[in-house]
C-alpha atoms as a PDB file:
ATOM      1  CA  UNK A   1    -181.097 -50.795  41.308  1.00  0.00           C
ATOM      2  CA  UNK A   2    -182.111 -54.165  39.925  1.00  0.00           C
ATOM      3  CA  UNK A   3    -179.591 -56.307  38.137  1.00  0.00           C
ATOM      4  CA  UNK A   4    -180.216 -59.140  36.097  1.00  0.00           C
ATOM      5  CA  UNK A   5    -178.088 -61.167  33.639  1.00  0.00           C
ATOM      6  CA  UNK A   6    -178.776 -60.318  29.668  1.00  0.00           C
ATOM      7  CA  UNK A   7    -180.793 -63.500  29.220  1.00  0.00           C
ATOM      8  CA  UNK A   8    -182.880 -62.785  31.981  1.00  0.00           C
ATOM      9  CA  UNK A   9    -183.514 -59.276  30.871  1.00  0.00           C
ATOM     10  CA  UNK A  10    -184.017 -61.317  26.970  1.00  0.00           C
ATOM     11  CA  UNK A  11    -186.790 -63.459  28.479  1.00  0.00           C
ATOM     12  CA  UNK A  12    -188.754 -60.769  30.294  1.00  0.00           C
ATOM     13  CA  UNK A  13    -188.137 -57.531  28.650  1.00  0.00           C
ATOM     14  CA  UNK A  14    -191.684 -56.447  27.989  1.00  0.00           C
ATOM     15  CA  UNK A  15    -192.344 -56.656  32.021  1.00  0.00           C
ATOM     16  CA  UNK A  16    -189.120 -54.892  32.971  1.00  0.00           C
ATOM     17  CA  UNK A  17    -189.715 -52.309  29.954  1.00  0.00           C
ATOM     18  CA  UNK A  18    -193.552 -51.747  31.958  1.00  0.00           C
ATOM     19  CA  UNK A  19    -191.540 -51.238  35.345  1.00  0.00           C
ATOM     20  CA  UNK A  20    -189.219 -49.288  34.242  1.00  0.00           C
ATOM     21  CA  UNK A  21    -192.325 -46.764  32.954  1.00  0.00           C
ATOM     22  CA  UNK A  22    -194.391 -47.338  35.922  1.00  0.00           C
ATOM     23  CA  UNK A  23    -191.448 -45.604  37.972  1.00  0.00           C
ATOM     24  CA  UNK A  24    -189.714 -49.006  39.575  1.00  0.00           C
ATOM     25  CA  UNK A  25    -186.308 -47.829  39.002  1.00  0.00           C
ATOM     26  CA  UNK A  26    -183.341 -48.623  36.370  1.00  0.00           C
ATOM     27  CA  UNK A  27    -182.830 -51.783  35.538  1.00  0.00           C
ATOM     28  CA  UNK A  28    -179.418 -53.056  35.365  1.00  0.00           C
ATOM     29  CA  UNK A  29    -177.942 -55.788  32.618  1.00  0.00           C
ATOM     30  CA  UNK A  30    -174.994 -57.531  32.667  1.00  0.00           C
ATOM     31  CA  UNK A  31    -173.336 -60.362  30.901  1.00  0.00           C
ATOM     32  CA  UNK A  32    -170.507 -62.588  31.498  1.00  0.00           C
ATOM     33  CA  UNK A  33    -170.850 -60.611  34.831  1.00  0.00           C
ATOM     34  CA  UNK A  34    -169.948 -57.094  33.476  1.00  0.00           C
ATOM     35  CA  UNK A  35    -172.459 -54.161  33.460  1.00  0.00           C
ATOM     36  CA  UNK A  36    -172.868 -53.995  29.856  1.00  0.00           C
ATOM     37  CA  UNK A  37    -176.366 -51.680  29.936  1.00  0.00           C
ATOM     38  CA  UNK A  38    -178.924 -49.982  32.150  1.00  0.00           C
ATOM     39  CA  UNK A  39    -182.724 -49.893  31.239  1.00  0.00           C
ATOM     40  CA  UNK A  40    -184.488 -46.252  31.898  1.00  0.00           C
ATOM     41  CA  UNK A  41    -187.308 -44.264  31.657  1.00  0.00           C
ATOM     42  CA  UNK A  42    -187.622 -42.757  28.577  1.00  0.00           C
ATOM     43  CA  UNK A  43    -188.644 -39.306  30.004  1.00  0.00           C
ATOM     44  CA  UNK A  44    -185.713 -39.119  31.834  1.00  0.00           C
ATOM     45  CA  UNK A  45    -183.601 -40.263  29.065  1.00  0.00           C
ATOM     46  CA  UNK A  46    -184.858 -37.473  27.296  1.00  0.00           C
ATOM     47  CA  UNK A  47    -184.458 -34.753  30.577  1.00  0.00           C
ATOM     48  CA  UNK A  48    -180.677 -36.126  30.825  1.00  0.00           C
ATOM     49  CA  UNK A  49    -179.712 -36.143  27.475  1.00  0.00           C
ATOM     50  CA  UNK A  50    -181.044 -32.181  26.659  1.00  0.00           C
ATOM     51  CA  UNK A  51    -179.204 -31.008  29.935  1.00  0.00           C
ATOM     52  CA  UNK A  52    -175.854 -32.869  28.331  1.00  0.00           C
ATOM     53  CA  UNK A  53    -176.449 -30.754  25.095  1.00  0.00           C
ATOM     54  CA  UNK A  54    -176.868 -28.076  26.766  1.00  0.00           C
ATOM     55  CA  UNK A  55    -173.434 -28.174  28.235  1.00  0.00           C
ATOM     56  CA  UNK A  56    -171.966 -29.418  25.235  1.00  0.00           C
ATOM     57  CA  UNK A  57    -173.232 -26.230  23.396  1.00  0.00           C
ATOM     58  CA  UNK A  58    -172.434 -23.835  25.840  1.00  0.00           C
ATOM     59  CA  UNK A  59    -170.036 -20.497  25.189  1.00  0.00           C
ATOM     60  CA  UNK A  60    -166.197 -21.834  24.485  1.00  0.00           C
ATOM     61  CA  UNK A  61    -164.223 -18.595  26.227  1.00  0.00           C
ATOM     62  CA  UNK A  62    -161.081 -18.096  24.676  1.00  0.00           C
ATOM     63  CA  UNK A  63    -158.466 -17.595  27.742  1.00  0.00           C
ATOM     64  CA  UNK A  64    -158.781 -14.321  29.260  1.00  0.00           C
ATOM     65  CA  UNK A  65    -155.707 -11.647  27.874  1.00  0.00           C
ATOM     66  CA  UNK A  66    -155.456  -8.446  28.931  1.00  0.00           C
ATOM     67  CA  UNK A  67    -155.103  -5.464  26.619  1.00  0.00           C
ATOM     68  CA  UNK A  68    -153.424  -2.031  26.613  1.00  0.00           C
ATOM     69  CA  UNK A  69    -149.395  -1.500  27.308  1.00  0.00           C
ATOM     70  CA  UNK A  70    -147.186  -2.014  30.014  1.00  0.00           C
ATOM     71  CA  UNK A  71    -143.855  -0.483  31.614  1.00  0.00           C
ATOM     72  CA  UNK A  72    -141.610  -2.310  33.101  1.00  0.00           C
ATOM     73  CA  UNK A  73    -139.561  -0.530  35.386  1.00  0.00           C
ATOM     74  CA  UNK A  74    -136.875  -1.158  38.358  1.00  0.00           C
ATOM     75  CA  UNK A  75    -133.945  -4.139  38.231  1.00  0.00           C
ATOM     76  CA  UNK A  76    -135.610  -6.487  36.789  1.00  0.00           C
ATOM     77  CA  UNK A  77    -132.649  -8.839  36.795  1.00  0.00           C
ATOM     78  CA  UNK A  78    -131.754  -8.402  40.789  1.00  0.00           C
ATOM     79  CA  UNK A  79    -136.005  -9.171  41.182  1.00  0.00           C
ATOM     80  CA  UNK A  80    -135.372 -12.713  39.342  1.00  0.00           C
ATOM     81  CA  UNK A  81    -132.119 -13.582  41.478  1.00  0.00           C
ATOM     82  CA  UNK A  82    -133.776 -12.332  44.692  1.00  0.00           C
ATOM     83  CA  UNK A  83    -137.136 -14.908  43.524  1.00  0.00           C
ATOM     84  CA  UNK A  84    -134.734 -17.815  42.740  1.00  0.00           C
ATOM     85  CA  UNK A  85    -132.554 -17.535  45.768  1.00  0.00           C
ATOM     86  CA  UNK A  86    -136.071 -17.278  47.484  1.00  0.00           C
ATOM     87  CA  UNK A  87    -137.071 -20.356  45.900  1.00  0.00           C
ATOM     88  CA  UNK A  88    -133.887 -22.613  46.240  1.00  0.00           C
ATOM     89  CA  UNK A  89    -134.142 -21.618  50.137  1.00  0.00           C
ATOM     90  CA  UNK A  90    -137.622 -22.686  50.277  1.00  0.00           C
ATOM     91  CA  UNK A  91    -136.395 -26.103  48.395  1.00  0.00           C
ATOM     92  CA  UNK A  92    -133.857 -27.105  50.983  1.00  0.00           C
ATOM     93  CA  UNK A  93    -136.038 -26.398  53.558  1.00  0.00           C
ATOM     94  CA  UNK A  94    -138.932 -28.960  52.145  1.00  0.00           C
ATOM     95  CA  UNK A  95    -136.347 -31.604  51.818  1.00  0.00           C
ATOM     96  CA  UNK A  96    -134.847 -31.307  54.816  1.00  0.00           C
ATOM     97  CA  UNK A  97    -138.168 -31.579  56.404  1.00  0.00           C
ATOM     98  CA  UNK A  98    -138.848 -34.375  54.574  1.00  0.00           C
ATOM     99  CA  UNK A  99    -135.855 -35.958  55.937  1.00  0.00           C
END
């Protein structure tokens, strides 16, 4: 991609516009040295920008939930001590291989 500087770009913009159409590439501009714009084809401006909106507008799921009932059943509290001393184990063992 071409870069020039924004008075560069000033003084010749009806020749870089033509390139641009003809299929030469984006142009970039800059000034003070910073990419401040890039010149494109209009066509595929146009392709870009409809495949944005498309995203943009597509379905918004809400998060998935399930639905019905459910029975708990068994110890529940022995299940949570068994997963914590589970996970405390697996703790010390990370930090000791850290170590």
């Amino acid at each position: 991609m071409r870069q020039l500087s924004l008075s560069e770009a000033r003084a010749d913009l009806s020749n870089l516009v033509d390139e641009v159409y003809k299929g030469r590439g984006p142009i970039a501009i800059s000034q003070r040295s910073k990419l401040k714009a890039i010149l494109v084809d209009a066509q595929w401006y146009l392709k870009v920008e409809e495949e944005l909106s498309s995203y943009r507008q597509g379905p918004r799921t809400k998060p998935f939930r399930l639905g019905g009932t459910m029975e708990v059943t068994g110890q529940v509290d022995l299940a949570l001590e068994e997963l914590r001393r589970e996970l405390e184990a697996f703790l010390q063992k990370s930090e000791e291989n850290v170590k």
